[in-house]
N, C-alpha and C. Protein backbone atom coordinates (compact mmCIF):
# COMPACT_ATOMS: atom_id res chain seq x y z
N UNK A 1 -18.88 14.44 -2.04
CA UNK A 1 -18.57 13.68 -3.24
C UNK A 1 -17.14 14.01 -3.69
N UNK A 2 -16.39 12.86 -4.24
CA UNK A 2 -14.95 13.23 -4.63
C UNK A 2 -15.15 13.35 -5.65
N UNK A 3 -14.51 14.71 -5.82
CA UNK A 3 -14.09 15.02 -7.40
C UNK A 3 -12.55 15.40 -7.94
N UNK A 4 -12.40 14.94 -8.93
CA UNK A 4 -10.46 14.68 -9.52
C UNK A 4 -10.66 15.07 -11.00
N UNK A 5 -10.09 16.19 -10.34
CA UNK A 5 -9.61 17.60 -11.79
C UNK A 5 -8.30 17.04 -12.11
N UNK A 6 -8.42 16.57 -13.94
CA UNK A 6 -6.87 16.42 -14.03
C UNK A 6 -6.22 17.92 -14.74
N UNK A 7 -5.40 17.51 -15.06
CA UNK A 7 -4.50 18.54 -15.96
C UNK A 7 -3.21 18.13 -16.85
N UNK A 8 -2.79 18.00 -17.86
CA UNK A 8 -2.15 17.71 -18.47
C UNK A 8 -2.45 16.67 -20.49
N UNK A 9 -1.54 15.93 -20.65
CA UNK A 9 -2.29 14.95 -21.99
C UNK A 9 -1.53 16.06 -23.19
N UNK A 10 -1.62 15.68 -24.24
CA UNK A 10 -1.28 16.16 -25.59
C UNK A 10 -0.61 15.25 -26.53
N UNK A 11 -0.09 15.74 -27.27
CA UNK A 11 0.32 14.77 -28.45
C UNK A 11 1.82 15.15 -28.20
N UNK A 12 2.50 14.30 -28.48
CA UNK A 12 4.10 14.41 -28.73
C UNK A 12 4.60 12.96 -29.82
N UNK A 13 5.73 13.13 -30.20
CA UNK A 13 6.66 12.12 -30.87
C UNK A 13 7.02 10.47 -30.50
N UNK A 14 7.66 10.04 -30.82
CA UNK A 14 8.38 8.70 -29.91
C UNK A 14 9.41 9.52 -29.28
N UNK A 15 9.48 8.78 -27.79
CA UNK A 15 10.86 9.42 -27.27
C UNK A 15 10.46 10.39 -26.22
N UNK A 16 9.24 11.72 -26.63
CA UNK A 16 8.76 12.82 -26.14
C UNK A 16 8.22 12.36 -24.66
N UNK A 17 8.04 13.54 -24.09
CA UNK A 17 7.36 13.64 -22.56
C UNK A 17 6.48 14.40 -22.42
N UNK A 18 5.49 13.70 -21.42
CA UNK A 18 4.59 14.75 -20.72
C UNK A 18 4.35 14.37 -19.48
N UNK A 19 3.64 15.73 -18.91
CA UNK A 19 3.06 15.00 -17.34
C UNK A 19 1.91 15.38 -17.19
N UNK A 20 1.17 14.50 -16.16
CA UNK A 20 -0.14 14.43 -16.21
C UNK A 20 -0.45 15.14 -14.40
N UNK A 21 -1.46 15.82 -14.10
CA UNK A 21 -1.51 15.78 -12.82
C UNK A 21 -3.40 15.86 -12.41
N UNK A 22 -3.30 15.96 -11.12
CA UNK A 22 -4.86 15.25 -10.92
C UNK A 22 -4.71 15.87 -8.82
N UNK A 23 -6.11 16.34 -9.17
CA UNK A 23 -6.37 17.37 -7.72
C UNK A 23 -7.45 16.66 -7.04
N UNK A 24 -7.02 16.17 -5.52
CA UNK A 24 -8.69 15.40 -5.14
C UNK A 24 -9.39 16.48 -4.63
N UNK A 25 -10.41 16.72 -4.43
CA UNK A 25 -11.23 17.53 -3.49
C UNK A 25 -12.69 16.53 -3.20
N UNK A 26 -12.85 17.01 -2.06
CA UNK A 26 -14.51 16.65 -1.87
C UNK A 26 -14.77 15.40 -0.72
N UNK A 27 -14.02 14.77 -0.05
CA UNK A 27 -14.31 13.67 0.65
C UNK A 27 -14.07 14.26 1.94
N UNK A 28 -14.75 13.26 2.86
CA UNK A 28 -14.87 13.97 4.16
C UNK A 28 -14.30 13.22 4.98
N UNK A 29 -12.92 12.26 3.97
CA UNK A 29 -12.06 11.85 5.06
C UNK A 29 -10.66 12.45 4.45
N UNK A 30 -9.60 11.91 5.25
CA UNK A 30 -8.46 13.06 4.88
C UNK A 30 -7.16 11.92 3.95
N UNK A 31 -8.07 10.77 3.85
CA UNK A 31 -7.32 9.98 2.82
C UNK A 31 -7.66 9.36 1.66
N UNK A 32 -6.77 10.00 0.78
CA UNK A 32 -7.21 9.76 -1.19
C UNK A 32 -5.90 8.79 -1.24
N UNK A 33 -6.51 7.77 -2.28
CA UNK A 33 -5.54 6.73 -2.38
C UNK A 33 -5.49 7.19 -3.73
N UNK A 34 -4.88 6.93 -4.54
CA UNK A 34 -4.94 7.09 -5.70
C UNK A 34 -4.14 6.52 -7.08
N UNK A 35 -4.16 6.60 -7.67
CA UNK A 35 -3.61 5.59 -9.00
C UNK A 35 -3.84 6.27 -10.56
N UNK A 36 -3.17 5.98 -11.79
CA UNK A 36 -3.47 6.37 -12.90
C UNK A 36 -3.53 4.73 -13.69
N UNK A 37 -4.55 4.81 -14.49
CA UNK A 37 -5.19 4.14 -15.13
C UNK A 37 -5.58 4.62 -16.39
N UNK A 38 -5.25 3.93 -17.99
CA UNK A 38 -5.12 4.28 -19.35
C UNK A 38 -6.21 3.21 -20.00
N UNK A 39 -7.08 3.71 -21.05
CA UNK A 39 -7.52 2.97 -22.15
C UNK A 39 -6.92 3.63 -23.16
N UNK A 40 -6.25 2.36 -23.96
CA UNK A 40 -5.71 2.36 -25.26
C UNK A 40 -6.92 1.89 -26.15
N UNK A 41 -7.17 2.61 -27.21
CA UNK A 41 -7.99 2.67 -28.30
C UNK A 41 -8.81 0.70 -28.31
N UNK A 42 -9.96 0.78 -28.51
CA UNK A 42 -10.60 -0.97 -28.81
C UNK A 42 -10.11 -1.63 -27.21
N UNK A 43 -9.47 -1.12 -26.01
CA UNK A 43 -8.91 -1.79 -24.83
C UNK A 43 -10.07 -1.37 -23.62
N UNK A 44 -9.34 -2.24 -22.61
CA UNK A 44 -10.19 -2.23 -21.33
C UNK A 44 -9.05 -0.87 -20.58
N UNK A 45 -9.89 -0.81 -19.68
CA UNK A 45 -9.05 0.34 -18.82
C UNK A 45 -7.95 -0.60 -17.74
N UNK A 46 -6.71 -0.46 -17.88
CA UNK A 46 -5.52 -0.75 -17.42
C UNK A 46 -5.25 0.12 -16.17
N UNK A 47 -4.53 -0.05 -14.77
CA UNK A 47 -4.18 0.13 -14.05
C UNK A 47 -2.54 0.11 -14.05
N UNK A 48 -2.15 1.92 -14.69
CA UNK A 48 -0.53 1.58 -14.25
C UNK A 48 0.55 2.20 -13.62
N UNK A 49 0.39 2.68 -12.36
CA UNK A 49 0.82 3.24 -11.65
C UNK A 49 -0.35 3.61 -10.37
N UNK A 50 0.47 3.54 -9.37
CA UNK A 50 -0.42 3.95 -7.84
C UNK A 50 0.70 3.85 -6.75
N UNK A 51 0.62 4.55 -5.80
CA UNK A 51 1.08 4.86 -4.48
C UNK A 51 0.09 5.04 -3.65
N UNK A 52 0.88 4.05 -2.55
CA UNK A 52 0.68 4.39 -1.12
C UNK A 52 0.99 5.56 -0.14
N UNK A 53 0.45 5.20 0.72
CA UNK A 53 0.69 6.41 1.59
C UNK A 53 1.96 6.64 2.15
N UNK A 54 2.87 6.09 2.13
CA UNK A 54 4.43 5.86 2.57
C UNK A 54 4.98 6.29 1.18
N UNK A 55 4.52 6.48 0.25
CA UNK A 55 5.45 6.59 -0.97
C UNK A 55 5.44 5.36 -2.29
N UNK A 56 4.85 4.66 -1.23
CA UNK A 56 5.48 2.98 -2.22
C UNK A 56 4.92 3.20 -3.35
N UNK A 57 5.38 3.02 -4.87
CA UNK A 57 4.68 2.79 -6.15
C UNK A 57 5.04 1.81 -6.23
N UNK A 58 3.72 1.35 -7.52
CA UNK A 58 3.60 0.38 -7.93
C UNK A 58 3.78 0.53 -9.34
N UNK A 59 3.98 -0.39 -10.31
CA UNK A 59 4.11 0.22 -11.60
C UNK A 59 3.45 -1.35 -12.64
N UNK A 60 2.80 -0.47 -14.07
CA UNK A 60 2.50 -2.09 -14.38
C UNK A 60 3.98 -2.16 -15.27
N UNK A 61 4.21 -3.46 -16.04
CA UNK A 61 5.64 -4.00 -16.85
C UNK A 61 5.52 -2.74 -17.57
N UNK A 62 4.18 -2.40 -18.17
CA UNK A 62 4.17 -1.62 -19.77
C UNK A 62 4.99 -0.23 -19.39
N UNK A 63 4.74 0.26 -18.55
CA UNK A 63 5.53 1.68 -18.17
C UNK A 63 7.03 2.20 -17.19
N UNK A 64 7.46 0.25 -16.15
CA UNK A 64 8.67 0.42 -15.27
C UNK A 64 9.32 1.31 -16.24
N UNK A 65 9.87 2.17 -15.71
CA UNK A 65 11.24 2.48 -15.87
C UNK A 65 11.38 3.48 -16.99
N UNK A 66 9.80 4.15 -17.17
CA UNK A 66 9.46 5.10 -18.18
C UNK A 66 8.44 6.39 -17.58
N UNK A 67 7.80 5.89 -16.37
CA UNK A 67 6.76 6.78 -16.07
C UNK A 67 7.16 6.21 -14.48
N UNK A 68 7.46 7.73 -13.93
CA UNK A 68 6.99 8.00 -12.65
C UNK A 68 5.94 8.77 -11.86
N UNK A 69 5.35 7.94 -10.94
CA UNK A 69 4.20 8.51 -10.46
C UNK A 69 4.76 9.23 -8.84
N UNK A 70 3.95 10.28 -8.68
CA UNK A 70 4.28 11.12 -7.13
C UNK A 70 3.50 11.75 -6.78
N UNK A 71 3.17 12.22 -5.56
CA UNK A 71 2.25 13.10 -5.09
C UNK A 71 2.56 13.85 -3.98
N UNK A 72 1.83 15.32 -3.63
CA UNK A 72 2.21 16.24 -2.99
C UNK A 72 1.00 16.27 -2.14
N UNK A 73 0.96 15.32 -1.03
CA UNK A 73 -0.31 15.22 -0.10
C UNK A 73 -0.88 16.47 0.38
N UNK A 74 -0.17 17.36 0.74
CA UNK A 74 -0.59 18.77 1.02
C UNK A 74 -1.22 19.56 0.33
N UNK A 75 -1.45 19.07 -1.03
CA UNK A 75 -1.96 19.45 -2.01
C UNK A 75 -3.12 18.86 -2.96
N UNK A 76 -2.93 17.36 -2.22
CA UNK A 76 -3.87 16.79 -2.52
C UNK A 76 -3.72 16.27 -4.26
N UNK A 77 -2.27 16.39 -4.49
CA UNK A 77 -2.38 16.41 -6.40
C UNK A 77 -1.46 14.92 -6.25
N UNK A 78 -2.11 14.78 -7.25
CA UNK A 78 -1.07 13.44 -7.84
C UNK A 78 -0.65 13.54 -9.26
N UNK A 79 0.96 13.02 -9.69
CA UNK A 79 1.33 13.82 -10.85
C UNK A 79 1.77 11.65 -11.43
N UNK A 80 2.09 12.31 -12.69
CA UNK A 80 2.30 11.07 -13.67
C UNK A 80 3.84 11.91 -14.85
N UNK A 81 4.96 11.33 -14.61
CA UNK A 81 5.75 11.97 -15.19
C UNK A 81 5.85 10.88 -16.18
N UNK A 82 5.77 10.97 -17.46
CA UNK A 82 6.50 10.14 -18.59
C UNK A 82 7.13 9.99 -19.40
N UNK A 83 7.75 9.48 -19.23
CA UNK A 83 9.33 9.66 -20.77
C UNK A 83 9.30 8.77 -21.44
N UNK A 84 9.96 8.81 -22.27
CA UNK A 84 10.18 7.89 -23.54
C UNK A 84 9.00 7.50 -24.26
N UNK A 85 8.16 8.24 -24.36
CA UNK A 85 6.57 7.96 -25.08
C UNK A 85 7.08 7.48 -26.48
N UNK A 86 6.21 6.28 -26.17
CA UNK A 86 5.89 5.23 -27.66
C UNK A 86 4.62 5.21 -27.78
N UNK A 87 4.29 4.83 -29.64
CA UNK A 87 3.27 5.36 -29.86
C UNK A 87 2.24 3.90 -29.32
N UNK A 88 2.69 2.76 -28.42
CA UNK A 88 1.61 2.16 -28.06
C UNK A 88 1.22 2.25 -26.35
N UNK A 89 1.61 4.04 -26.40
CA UNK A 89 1.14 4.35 -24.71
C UNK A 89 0.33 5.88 -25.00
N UNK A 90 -0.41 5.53 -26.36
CA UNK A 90 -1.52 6.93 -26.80
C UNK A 90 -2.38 5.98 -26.20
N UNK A 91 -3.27 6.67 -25.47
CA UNK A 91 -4.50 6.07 -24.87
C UNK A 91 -5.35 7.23 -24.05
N UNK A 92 -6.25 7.44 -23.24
CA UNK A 92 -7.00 8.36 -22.84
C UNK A 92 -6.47 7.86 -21.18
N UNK A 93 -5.64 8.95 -20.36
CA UNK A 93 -5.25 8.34 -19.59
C UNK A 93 -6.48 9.17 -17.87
N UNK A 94 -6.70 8.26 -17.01
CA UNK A 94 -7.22 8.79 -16.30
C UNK A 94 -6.58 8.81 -14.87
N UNK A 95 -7.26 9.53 -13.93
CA UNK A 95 -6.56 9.30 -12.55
C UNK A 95 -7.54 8.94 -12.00
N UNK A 96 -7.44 7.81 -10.86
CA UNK A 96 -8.32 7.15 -10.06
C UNK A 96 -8.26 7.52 -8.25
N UNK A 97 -9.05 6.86 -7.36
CA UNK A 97 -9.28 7.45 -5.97
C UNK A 97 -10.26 6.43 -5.84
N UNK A 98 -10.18 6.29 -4.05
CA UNK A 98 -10.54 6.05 -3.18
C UNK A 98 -10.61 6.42 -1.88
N UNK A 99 -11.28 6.74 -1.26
CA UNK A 99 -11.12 7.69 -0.07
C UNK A 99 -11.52 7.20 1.30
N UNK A 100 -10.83 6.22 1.87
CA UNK A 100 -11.84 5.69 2.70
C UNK A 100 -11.52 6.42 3.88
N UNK A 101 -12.05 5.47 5.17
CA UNK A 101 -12.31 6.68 6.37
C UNK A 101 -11.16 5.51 7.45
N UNK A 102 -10.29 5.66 6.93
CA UNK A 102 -8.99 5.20 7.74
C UNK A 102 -7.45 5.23 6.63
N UNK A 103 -6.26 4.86 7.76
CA UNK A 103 -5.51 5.89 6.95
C UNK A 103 -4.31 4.74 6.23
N UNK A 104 -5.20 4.13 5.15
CA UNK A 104 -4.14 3.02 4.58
C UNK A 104 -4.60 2.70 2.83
N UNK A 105 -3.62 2.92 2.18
CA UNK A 105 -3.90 2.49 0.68
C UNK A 105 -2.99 1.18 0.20
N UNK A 106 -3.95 0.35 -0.50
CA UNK A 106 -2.97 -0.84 -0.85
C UNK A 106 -2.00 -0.72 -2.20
N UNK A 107 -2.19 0.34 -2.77
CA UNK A 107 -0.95 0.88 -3.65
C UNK A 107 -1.54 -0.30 -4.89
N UNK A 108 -3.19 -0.55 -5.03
CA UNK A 108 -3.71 -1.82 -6.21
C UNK A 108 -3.23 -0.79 -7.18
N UNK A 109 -3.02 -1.93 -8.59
CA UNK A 109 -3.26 -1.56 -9.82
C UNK A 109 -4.88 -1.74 -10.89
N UNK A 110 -5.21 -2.53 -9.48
CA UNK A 110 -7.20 -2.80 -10.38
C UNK A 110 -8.04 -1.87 -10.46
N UNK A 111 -8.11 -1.88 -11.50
CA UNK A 111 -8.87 -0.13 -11.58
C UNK A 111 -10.68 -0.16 -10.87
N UNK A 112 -10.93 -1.45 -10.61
CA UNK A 112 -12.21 -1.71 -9.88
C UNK A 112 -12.14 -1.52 -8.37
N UNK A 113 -11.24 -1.25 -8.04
CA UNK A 113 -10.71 -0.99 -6.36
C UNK A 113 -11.19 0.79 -6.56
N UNK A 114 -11.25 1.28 -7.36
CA UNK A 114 -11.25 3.01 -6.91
C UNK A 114 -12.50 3.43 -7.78
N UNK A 115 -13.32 3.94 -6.77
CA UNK A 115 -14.50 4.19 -7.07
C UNK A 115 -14.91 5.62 -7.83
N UNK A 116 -14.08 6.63 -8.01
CA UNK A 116 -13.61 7.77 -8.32
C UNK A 116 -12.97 8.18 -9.29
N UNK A 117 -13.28 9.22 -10.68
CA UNK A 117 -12.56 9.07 -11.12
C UNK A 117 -12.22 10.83 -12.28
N UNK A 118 -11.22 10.84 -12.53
CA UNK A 118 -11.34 11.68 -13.38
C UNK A 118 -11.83 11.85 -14.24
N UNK A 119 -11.64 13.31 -15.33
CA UNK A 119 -12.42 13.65 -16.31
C UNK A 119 -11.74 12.96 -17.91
N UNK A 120 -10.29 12.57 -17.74
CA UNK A 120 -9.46 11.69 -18.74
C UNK A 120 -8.67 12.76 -19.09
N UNK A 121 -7.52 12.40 -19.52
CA UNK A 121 -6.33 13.23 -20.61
C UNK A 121 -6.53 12.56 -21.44
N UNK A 122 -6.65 12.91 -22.72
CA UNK A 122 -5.86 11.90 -23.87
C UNK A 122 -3.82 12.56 -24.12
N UNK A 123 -3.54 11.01 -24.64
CA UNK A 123 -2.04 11.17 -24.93
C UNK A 123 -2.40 10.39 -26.06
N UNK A 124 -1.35 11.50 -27.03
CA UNK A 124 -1.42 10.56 -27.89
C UNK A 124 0.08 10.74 -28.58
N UNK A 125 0.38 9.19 -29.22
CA UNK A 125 2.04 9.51 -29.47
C UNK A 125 1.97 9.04 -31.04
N UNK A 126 2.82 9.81 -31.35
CA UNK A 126 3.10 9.42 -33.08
C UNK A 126 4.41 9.28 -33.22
N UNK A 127 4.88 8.12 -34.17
CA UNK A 127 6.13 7.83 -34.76
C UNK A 127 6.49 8.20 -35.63
């Protein structure tokens, strides 16, 4: 069974940063696809950020060019760097997975593609 320990979340300002990170263990193949995915308060769960296995991210509009996503395959962690936190990116953010038994991720942002999931961070931002 896959299981995804995150680590990170807290409260900060407008402007402020944090990073989020997320550990796969447990599948008995040797590929975790993976992605971060946020519910904002009264919202559905959003898909915004994921990489492929080459590196490729994907990003949704709400976060280009504010949050970078990366991962250290050897380690199995996937991290979520974010800057410029505004207070309409407080939400309970999670990390997602899929693990199938061949060696290709489509780098989706649909959070119904990953069957796996973390325990949540909350972020929360104040102005």
């Amino acid at each position: 069974q896959v299981q995804l320990v995150q680590v990170g979340g807290g409260s900060v300002h407008t402007g402020g940063s944090l990073r989020l990170s997320c550990t796969a263990s447990g599948s008995r193949y040797r590929t975790y696809c993976m992605a971060w995915v946020r519910q904002g308060p009264g919202e559905e769960r959003r898909g915004i950020a994921s990489i492929d296995l080459d590196g490729r991210t994907n990003y949704a509009d709400s976060v280009k060019g504010r949050f970078t996503i990366s991962q250290d395959n050897a380690k199995k962690t996937l991290y979520l760097e974010m800057n410029g936190l505004r207070p309409d990116d407080t939400a309970m953010y999670y990390c997602a997975a899929d693990s199938p038994p061949y060696d290709y991720c489509s780098g989706s942002l649909a959070s119904g593609e990953y069957p796996f999931w973390g325990q949540g961070s909350q972020v929360n931002v104040s102005s």
